[in-house]
C-alpha atoms as a PDB file:
ATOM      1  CA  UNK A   1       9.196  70.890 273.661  1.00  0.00           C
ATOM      2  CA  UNK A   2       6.309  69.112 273.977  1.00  0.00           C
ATOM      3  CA  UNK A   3       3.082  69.374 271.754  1.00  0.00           C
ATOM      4  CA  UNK A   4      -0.257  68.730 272.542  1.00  0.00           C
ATOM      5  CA  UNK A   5      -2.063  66.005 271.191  1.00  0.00           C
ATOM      6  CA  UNK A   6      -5.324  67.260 270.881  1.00  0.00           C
ATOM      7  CA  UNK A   7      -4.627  70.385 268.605  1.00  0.00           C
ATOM      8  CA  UNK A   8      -7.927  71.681 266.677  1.00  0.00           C
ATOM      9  CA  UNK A   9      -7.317  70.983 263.193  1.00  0.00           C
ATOM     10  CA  UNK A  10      -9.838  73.056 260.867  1.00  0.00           C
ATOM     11  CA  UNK A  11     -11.476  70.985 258.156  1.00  0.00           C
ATOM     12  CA  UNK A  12     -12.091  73.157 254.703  1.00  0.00           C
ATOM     13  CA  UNK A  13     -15.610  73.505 254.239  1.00  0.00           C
ATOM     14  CA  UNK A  14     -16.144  72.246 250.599  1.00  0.00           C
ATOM     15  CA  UNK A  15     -18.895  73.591 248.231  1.00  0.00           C
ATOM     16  CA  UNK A  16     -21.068  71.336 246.752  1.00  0.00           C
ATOM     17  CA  UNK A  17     -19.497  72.200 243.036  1.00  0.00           C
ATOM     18  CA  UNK A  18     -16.060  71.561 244.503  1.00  0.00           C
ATOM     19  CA  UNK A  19     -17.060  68.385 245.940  1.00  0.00           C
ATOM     20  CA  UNK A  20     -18.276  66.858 242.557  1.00  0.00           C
ATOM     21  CA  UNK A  21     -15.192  68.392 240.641  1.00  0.00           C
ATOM     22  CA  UNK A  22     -12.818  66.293 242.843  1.00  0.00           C
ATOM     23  CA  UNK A  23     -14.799  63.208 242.796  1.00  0.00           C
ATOM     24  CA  UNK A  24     -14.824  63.632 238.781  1.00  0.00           C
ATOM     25  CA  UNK A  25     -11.268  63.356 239.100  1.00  0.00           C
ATOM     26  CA  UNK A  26     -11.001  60.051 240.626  1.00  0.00           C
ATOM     27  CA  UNK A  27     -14.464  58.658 238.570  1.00  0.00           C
ATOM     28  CA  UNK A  28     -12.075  57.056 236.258  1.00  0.00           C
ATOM     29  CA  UNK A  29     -10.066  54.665 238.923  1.00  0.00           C
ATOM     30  CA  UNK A  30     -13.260  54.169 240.818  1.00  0.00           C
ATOM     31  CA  UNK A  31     -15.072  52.726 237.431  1.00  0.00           C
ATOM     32  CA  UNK A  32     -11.717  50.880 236.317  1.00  0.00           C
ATOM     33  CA  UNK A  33     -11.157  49.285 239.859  1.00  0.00           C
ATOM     34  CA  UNK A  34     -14.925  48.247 239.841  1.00  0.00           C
ATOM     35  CA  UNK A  35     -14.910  46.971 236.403  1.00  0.00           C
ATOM     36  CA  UNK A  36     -12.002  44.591 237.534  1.00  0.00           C
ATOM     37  CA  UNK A  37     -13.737  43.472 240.278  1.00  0.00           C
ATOM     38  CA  UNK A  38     -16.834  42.411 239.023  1.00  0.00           C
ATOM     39  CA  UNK A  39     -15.247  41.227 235.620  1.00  0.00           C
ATOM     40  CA  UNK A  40     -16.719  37.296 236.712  1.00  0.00           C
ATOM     41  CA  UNK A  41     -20.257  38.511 236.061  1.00  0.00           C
ATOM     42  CA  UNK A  42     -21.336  36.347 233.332  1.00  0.00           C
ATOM     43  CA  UNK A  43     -23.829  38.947 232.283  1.00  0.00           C
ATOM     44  CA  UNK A  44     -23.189  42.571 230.965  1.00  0.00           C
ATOM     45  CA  UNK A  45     -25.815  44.024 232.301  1.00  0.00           C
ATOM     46  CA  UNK A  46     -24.966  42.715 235.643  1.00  0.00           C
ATOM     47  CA  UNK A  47     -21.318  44.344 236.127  1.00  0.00           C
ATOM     48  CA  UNK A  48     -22.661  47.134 234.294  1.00  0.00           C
ATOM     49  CA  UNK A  49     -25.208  47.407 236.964  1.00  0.00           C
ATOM     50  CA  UNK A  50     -22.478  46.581 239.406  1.00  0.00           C
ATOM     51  CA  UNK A  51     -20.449  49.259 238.510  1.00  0.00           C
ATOM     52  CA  UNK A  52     -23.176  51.599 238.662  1.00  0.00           C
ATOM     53  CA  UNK A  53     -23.911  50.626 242.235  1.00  0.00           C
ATOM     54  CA  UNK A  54     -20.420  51.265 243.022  1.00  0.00           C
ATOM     55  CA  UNK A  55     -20.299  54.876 241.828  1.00  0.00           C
ATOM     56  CA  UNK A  56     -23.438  55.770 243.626  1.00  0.00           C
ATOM     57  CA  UNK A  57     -21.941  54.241 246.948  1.00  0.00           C
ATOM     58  CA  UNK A  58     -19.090  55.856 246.468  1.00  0.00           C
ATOM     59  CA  UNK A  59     -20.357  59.509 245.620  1.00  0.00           C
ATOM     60  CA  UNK A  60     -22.813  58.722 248.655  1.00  0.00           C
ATOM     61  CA  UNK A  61     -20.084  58.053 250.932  1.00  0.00           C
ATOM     62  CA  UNK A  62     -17.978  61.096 249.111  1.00  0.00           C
ATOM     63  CA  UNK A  63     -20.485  63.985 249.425  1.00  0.00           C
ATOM     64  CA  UNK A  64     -21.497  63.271 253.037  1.00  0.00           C
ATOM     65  CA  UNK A  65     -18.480  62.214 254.896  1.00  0.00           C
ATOM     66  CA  UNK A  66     -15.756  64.691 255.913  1.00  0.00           C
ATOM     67  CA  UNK A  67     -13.850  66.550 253.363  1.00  0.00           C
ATOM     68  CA  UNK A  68     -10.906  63.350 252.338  1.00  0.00           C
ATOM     69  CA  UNK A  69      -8.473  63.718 250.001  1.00  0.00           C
ATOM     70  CA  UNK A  70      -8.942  61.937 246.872  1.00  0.00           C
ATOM     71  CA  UNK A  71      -5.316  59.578 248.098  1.00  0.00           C
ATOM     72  CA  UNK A  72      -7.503  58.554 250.834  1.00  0.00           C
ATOM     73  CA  UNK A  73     -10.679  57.916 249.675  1.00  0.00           C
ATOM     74  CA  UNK A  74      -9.169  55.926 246.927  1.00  0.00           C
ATOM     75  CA  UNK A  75      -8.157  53.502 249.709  1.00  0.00           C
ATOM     76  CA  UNK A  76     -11.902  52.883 250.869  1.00  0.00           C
ATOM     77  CA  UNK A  77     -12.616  51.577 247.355  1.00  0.00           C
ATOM     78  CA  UNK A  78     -12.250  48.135 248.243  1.00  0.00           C
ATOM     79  CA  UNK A  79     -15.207  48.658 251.114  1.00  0.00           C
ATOM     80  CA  UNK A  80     -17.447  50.073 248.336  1.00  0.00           C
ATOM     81  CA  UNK A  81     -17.072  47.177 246.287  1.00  0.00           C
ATOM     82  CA  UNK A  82     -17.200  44.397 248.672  1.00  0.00           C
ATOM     83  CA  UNK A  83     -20.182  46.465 249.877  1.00  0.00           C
ATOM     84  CA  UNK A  84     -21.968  46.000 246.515  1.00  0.00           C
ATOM     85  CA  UNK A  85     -20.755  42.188 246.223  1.00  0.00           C
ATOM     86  CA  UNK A  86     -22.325  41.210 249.320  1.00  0.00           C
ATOM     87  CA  UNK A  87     -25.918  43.180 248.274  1.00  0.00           C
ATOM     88  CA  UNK A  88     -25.661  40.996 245.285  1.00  0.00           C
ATOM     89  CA  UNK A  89     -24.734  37.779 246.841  1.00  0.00           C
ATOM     90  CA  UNK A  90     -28.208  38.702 249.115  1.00  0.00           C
ATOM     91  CA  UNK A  91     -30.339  40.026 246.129  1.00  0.00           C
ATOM     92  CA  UNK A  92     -33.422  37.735 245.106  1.00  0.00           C
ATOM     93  CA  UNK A  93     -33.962  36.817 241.442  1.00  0.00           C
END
């Protein structure tokens, strides 16, 4: 039997409201996994900020890419934060 390999796969259109309830469910690993990461900040303000900056990546990334489930976009976590280490490595004082 063969099967094709380029069979149409519908995507679920997701409502705005359902798109914020699931990233509200993985919120709490994003800002744990973030805290962790920037934990060598010497100020509190600074990984506060940090963290901050990851969240609003990462609900960025969430709301416009393509519907994910939340196992996968857990994985891209890592991205987000090295994404926000490098703009503070780069950012002026």
């Amino acid at each position: 039997m063969l099967i094709p390999m380029t069979v149409p796969v519908s995507i679920p259109v997701l409502s705005l409201e359902d798109r914020q309830q699931a990233f509200v469910t993985i919120l709490p690993l994003l800002e744990t996994k973030a805290r962790f990461a920037f934990r060598d900040l010497a100020s509190r303000h600074d990984r506060e900020d940090a963290v901050a900056e990851v969240v609003a990546l990462a609900w960025e990334h969430f709301r416009y890419s393509r519907p994910l489930p939340a196992s996968l976009f857990i994985k891209q976590i890592p991205l987000l934060i090295a994404t926000v280490r490098q703009q503070l490595n780069n950012r002026p004082v």
